[in-house]
N, C-alpha and C. Protein backbone atom coordinates (compact mmCIF):
# COMPACT_ATOMS: atom_id res chain seq x y z
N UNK A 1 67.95 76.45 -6.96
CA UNK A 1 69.04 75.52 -7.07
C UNK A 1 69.86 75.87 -8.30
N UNK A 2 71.02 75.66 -7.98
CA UNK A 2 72.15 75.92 -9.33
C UNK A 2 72.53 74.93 -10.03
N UNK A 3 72.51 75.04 -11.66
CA UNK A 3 72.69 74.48 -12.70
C UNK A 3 73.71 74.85 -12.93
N UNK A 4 74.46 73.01 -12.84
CA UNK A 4 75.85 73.15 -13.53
C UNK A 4 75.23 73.24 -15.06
N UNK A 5 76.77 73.73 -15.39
CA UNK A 5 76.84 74.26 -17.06
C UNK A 5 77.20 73.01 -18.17
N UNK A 6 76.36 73.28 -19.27
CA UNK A 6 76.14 71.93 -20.07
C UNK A 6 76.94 71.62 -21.35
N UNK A 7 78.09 71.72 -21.20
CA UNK A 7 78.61 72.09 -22.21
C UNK A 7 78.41 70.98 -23.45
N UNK A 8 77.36 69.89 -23.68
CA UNK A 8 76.82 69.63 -24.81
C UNK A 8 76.09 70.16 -25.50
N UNK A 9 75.85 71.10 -25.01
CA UNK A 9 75.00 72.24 -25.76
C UNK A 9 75.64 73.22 -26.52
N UNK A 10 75.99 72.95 -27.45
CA UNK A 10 76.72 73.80 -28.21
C UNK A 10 76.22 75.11 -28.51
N UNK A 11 76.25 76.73 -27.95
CA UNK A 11 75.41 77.60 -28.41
C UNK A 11 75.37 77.84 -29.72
N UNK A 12 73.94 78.25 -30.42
CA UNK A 12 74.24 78.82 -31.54
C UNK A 12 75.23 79.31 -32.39
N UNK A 13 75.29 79.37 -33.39
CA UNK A 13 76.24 80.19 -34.31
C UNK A 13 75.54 81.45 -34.46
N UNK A 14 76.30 82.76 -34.26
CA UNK A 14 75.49 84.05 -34.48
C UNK A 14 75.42 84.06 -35.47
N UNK A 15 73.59 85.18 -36.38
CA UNK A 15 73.19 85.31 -36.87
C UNK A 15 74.13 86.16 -37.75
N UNK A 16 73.71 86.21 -39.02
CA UNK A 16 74.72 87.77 -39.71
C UNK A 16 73.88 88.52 -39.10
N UNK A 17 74.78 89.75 -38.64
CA UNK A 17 74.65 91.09 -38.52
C UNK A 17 73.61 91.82 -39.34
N UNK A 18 74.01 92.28 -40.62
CA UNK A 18 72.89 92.23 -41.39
C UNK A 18 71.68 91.97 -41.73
N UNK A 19 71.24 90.66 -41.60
CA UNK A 19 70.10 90.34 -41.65
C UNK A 19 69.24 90.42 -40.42
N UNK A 20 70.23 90.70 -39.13
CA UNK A 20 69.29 90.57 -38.21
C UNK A 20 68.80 92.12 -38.17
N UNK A 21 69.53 93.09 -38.86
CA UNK A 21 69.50 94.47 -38.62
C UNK A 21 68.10 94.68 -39.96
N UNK A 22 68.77 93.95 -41.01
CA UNK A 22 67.24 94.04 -41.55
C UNK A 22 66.05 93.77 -41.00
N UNK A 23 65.76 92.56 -40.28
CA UNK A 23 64.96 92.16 -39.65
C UNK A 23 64.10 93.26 -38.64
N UNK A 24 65.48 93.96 -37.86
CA UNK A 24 65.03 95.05 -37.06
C UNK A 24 63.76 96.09 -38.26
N UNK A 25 64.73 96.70 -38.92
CA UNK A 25 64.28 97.81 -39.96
C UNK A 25 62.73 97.63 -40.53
N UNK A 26 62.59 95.86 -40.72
CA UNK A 26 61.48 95.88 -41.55
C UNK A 26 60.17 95.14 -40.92
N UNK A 27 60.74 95.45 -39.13
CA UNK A 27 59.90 95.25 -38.30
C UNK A 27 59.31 97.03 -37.93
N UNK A 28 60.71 97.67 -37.96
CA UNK A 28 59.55 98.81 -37.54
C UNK A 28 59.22 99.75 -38.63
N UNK A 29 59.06 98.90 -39.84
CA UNK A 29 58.56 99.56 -40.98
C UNK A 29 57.24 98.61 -41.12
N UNK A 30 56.93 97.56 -40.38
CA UNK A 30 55.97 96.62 -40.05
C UNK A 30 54.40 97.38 -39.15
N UNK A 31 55.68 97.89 -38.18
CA UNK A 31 54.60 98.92 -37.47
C UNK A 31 54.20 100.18 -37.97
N UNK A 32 55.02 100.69 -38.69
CA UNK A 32 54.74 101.79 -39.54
C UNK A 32 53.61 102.37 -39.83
N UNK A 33 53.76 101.24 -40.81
CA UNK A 33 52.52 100.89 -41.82
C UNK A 33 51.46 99.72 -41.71
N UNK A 34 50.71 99.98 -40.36
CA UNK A 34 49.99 99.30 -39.93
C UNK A 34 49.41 97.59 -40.76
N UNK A 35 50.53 97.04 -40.07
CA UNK A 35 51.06 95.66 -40.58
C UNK A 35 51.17 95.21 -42.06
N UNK A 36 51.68 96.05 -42.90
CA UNK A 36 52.20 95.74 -44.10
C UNK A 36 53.36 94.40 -43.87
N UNK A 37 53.06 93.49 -44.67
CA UNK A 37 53.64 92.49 -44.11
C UNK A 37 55.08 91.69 -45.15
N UNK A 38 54.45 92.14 -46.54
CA UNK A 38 55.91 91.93 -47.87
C UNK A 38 57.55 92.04 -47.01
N UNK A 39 57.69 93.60 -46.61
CA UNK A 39 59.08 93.48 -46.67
C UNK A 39 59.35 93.05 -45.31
N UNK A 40 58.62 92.48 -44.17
CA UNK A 40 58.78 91.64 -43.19
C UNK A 40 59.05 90.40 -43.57
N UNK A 41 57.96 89.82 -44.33
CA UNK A 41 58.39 88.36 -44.95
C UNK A 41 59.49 88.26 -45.44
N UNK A 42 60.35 89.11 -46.69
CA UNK A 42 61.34 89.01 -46.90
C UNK A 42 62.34 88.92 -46.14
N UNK A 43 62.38 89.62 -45.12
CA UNK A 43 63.54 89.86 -44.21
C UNK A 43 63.45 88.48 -43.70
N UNK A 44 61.98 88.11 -43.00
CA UNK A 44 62.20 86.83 -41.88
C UNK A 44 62.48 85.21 -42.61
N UNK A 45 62.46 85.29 -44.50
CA UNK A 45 62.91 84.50 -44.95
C UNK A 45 64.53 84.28 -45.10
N UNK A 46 65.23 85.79 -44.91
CA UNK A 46 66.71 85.47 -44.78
C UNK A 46 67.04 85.51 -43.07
N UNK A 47 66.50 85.67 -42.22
CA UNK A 47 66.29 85.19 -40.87
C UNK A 47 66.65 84.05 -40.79
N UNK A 48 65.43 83.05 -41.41
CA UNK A 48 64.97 81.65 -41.42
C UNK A 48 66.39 81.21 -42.35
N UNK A 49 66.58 80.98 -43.24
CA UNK A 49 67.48 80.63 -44.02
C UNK A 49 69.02 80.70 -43.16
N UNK A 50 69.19 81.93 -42.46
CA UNK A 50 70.36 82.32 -41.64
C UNK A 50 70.11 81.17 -40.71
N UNK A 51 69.15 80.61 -39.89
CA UNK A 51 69.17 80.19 -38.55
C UNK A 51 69.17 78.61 -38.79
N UNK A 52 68.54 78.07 -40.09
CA UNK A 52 68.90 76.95 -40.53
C UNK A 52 70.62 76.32 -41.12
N UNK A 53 70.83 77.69 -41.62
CA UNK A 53 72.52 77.21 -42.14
C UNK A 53 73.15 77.10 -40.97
N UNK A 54 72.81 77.81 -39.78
CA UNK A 54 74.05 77.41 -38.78
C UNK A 54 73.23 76.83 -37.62
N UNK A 55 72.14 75.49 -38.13
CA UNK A 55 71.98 74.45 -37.16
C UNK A 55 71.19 75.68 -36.18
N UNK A 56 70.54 76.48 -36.11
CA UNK A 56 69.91 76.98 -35.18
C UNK A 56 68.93 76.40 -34.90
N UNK A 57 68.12 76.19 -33.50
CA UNK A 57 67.16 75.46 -33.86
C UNK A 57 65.76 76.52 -33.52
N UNK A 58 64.67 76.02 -34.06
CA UNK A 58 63.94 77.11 -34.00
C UNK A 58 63.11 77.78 -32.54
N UNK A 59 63.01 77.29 -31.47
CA UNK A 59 62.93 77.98 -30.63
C UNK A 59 64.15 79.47 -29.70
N UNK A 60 65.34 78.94 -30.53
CA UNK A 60 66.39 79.74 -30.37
C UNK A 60 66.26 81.29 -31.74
N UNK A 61 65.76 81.01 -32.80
CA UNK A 61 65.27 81.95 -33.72
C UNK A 61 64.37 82.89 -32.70
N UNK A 62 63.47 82.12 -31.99
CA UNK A 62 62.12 82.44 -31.75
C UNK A 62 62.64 83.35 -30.34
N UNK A 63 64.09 83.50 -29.51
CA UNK A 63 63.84 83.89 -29.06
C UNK A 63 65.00 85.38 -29.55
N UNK A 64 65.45 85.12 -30.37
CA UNK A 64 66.37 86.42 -30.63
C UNK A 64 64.69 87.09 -31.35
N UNK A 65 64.12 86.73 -32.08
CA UNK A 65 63.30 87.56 -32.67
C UNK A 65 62.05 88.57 -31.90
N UNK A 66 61.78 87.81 -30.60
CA UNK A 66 61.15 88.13 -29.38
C UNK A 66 62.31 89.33 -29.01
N UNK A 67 63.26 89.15 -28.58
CA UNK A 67 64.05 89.93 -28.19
C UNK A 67 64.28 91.35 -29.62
N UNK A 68 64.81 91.13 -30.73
CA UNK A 68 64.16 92.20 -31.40
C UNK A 68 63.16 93.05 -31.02
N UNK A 69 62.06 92.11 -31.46
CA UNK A 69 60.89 93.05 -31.10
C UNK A 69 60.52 93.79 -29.46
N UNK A 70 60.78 93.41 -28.71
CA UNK A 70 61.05 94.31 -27.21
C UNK A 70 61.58 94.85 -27.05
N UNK A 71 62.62 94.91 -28.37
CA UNK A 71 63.62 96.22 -27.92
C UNK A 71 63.92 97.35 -29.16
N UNK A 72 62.49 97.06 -29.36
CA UNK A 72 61.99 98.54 -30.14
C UNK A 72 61.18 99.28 -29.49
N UNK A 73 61.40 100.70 -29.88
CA UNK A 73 60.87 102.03 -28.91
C UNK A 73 59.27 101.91 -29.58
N UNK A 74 59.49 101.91 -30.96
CA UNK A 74 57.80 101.81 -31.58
C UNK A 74 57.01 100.50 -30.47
N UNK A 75 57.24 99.59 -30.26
CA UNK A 75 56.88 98.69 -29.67
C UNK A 75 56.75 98.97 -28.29
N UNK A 76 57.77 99.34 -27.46
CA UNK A 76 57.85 99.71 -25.84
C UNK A 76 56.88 101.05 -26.13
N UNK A 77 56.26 101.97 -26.95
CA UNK A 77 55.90 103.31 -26.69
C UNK A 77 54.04 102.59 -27.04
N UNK A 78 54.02 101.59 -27.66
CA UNK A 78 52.44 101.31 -27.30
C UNK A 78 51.90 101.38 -26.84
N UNK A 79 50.57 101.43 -26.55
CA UNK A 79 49.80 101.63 -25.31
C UNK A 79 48.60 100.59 -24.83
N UNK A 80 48.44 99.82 -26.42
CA UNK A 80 47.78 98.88 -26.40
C UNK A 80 48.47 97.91 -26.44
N UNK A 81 48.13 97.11 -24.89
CA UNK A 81 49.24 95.87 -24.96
C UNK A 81 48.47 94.27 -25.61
N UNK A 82 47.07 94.23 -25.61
CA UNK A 82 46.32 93.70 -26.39
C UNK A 82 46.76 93.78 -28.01
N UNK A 83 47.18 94.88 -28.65
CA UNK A 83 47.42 95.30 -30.05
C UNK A 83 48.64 94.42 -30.04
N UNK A 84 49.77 94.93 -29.20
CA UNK A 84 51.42 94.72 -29.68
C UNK A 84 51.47 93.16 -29.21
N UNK A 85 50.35 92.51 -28.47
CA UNK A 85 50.60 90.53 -28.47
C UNK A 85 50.25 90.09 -29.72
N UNK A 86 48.93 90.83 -30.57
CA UNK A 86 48.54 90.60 -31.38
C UNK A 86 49.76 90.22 -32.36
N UNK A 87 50.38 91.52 -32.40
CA UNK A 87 51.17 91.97 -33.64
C UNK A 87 52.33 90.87 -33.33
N UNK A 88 52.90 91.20 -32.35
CA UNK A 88 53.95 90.24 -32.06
C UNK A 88 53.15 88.60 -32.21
N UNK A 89 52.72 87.93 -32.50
CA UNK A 89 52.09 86.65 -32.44
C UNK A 89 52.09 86.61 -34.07
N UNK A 90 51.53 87.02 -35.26
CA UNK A 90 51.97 87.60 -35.76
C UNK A 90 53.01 87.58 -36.51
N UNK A 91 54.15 88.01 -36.68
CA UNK A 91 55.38 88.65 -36.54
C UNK A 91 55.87 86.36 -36.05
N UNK A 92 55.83 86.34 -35.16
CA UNK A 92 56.23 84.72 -34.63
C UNK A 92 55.64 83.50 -35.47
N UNK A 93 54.59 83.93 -35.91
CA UNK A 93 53.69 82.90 -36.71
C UNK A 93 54.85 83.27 -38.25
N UNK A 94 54.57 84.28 -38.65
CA UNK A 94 55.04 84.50 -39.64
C UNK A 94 56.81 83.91 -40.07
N UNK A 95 57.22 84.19 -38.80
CA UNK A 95 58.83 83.52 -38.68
C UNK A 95 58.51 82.08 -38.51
N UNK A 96 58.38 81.31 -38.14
CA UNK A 96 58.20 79.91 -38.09
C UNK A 96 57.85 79.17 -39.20
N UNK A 97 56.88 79.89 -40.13
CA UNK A 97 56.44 79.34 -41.33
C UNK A 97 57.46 79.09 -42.09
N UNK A 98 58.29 80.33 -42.13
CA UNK A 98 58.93 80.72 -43.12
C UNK A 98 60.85 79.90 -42.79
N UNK A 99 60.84 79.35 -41.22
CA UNK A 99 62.02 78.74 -41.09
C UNK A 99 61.60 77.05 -41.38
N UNK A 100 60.41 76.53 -41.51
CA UNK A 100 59.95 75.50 -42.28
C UNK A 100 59.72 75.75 -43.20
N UNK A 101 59.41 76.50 -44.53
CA UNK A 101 58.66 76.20 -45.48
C UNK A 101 60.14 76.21 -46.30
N UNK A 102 61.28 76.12 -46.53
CA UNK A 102 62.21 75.48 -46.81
C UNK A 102 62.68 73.23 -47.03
């Protein structure tokens, strides 16, 4: 069945550019270095900070950041898909904290 369109739903405000590109970078410097986790936190605290200033709400964080992470080759070239839920769970825990602990 088709869903009319809701226009009280105001979509998000996009993320900066930047930070989401950091985000990318210091995710697959995450995998790198078999879950070094510092310059991830950093990044997903200006994530979090980004997605709060423009009213994002956090399941909408939760899914650009999902989407990040699937659309890395380090990530798609795994082989352990047990490992990369891990990591990614993870990686989600870690973002959530950090868009509350503000």
């Amino acid at each position: 069945m088709m869903m009319a369109f809701d226009s009280s739903q105001t979509p998000p405000s996009r993320l900066d550019d930047q930070v989401v590109g950091s985000v990318r970078e210091a995710l697959r410097r995450y995998l790198a270095d078999s879950g070094q986790s510092a310059p991830l936190r950093e990044a997903l605290v200006a994530l979090a900070a980004d997605a709060r200033d423009k009213a994002m709400l956090p399941e909408q964080l939760l899914v650009i950041l999902k989407d990040l992470w699937g659309g890395l080759t380090e990530v798609r070239a795994m082989t352990d898909v047990g490992e990369q839920m891990r990591l990614k769970q993870r990686v989600v825990t870690m973002c959530i904290r950090e868009y509350y602990s503000a």
